[in-house]
C-alpha atoms as a PDB file:
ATOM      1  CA  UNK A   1     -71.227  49.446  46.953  1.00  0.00           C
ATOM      2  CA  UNK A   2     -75.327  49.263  47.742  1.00  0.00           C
ATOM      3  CA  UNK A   3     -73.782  48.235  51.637  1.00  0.00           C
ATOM      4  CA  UNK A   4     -71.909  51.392  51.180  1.00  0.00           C
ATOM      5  CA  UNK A   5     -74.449  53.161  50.547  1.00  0.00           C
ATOM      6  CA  UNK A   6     -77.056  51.516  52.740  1.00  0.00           C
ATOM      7  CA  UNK A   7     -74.653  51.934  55.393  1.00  0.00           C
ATOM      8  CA  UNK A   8     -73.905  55.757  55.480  1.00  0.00           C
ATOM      9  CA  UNK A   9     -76.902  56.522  54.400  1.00  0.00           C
ATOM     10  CA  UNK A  10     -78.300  55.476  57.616  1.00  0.00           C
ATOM     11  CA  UNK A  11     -74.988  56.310  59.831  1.00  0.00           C
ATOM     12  CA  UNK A  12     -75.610  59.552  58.329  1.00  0.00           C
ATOM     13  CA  UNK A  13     -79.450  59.776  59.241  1.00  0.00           C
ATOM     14  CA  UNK A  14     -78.529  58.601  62.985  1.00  0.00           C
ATOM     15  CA  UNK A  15     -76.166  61.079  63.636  1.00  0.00           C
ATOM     16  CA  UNK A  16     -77.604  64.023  62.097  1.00  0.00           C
ATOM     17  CA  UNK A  17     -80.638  63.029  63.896  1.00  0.00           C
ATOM     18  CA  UNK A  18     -78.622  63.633  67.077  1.00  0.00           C
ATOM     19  CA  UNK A  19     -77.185  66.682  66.101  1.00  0.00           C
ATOM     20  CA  UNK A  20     -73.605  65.314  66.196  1.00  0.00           C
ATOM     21  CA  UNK A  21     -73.279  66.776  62.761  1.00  0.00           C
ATOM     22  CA  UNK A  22     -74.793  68.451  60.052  1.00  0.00           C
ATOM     23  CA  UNK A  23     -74.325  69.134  56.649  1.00  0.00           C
ATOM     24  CA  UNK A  24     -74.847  73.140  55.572  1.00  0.00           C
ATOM     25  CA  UNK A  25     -74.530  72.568  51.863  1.00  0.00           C
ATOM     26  CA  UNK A  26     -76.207  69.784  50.464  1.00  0.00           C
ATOM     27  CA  UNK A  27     -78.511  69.045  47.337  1.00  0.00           C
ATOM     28  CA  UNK A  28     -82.560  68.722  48.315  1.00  0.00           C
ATOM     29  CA  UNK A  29     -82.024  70.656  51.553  1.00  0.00           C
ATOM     30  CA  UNK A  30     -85.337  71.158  52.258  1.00  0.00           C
ATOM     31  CA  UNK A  31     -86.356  68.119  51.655  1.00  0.00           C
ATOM     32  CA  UNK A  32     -83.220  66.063  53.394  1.00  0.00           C
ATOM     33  CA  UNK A  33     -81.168  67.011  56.330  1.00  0.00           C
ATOM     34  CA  UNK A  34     -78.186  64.202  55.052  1.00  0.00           C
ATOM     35  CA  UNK A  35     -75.993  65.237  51.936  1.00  0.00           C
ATOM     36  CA  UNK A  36     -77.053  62.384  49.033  1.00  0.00           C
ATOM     37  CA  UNK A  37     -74.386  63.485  46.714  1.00  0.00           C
ATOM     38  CA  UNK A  38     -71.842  61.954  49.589  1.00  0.00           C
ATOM     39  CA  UNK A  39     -74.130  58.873  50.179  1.00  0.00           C
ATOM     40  CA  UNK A  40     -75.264  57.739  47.017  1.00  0.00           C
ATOM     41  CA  UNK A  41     -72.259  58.935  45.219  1.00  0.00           C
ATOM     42  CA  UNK A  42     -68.784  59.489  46.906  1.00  0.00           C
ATOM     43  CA  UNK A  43     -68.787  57.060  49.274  1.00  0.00           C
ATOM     44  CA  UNK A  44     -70.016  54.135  47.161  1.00  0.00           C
ATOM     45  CA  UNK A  45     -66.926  55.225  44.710  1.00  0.00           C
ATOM     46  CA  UNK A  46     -64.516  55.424  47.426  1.00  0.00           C
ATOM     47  CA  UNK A  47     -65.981  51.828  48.616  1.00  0.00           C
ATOM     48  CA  UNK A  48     -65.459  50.740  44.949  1.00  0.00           C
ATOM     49  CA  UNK A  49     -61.739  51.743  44.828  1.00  0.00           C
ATOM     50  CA  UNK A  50     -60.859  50.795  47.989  1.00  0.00           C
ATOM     51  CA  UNK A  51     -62.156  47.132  47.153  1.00  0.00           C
ATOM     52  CA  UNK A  52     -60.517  46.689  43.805  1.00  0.00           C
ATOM     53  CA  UNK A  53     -57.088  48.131  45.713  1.00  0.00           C
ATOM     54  CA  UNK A  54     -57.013  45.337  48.207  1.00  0.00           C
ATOM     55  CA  UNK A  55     -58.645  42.625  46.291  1.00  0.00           C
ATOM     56  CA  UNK A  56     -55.261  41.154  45.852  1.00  0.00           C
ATOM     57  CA  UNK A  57     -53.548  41.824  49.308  1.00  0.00           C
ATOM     58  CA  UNK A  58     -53.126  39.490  52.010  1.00  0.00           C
ATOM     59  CA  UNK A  59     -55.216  39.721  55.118  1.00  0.00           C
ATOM     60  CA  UNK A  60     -52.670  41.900  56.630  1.00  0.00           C
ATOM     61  CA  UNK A  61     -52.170  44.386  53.720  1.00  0.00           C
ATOM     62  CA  UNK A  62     -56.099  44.964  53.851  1.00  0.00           C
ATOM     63  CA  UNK A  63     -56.011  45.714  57.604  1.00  0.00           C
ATOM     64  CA  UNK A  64     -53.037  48.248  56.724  1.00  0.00           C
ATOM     65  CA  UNK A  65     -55.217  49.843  53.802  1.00  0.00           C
ATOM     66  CA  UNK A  66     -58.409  50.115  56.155  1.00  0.00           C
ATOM     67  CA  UNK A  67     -55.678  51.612  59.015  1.00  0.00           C
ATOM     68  CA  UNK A  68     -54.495  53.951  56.473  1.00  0.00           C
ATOM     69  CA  UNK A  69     -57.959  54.864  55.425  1.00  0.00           C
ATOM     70  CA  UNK A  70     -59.545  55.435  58.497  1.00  0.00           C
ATOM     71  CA  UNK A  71     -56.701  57.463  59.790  1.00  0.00           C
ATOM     72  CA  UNK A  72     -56.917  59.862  56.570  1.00  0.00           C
ATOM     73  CA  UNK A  73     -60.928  60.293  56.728  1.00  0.00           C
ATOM     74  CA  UNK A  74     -60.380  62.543  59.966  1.00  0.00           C
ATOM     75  CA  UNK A  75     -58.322  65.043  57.928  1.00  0.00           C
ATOM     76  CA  UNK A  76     -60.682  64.996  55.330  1.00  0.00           C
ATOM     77  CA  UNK A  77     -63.560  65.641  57.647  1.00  0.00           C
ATOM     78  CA  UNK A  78     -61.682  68.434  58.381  1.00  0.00           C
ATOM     79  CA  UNK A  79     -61.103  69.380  55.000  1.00  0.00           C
ATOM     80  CA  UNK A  80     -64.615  69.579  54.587  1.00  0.00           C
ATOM     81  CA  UNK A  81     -65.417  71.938  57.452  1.00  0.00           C
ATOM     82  CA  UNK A  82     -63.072  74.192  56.472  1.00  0.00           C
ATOM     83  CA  UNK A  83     -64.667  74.466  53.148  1.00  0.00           C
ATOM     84  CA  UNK A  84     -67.922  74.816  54.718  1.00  0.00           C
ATOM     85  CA  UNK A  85     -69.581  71.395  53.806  1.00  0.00           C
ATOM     86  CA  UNK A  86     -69.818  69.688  56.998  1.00  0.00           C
ATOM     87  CA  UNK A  87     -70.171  71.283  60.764  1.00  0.00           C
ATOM     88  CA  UNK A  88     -69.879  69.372  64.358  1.00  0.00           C
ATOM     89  CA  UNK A  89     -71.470  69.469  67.396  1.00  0.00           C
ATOM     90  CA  UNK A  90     -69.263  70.183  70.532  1.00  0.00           C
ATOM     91  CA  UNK A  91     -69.369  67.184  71.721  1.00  0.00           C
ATOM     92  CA  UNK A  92     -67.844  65.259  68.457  1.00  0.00           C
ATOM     93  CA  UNK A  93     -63.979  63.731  68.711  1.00  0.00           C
ATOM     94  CA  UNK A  94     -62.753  62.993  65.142  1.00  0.00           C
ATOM     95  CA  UNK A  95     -61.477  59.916  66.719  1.00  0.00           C
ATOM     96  CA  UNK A  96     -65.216  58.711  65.692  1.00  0.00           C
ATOM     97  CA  UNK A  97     -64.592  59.091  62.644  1.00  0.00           C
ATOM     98  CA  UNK A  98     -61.166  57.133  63.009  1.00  0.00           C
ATOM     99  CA  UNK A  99     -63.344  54.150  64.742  1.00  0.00           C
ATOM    100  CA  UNK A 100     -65.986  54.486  62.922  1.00  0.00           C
ATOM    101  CA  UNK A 101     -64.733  54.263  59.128  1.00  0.00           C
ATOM    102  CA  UNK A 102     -62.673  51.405  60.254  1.00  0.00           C
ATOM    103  CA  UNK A 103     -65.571  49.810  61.601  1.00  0.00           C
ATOM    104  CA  UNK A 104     -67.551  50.214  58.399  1.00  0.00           C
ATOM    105  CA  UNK A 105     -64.379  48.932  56.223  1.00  0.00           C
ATOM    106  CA  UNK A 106     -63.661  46.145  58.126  1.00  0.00           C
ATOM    107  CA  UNK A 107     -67.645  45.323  57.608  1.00  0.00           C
ATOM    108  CA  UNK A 108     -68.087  45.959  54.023  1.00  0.00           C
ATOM    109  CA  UNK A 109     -64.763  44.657  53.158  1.00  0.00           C
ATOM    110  CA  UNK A 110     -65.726  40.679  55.028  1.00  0.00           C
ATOM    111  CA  UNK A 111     -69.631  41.240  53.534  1.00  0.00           C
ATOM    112  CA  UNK A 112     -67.281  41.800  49.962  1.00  0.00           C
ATOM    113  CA  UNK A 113     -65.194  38.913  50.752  1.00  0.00           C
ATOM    114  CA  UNK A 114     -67.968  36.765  51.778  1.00  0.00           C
ATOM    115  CA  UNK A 115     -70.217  37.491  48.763  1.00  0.00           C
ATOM    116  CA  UNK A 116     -67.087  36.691  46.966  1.00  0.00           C
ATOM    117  CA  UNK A 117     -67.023  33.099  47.865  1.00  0.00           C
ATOM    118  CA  UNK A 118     -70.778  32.770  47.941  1.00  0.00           C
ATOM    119  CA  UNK A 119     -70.490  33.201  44.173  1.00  0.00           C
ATOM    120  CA  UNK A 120     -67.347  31.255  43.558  1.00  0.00           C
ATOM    121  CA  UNK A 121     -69.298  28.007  45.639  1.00  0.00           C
END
């Protein structure tokens, strides 16, 4: 969940540095242009979930539940605009966020994985 974290924090920070996107309501806006309540909270409990879901699936089950994921978070990003939490830049494809949530699965899912048998050794 700290990879989580760690992870969009800094995705987060990139891209709104680049004004891909930006996020209109947010907690501490003057002091931080990236929403923390996603970062710090919703996205290490949607890490945490997703890893106790597939902790028993074969290789190929997890690779279906990071598809499945990835092709949902689009729709949500979408929810969100539409309620006014998140906005894009022109020249944003929500296929990004396709590729780019199954990137960050795929990673935190092996770094999960490996940790695992780290601590089983």
């Amino acid at each position: 969940m700290v990879l989580a974290s760690l992870l969009g924090t800094y995705l987060d920070l990139y891209f709104v540095g680049k004004d891909f996107y930006h996020f209109p309501l947010r907690p501490f806006q003057k002091i931080f242009t990236i929403n923390l309540a996603f970062t710090l909270v919703v996205l290490p409990l949607m890490t945490l979930i997703i890893l106790r879901c597939i902790s028993q699936l074969t290789n190929w089950g997890k690779a279906g539940v990071i598809l499945l994921v990835s092709l949902l978070m689009p729709v949500f990003e979408r929810l969100a605009e539409l309620f006014g939490l998140f906005t894009h830049s022109n020249e944003w494809n929500h296929l990004y966020t396709f590729f780019g949530y199954g990137i960050f699965l795929s990673i935190v899912v092996l770094f999960h994985e490996w940790m695992g048998n780290r601590i089983r050794e």
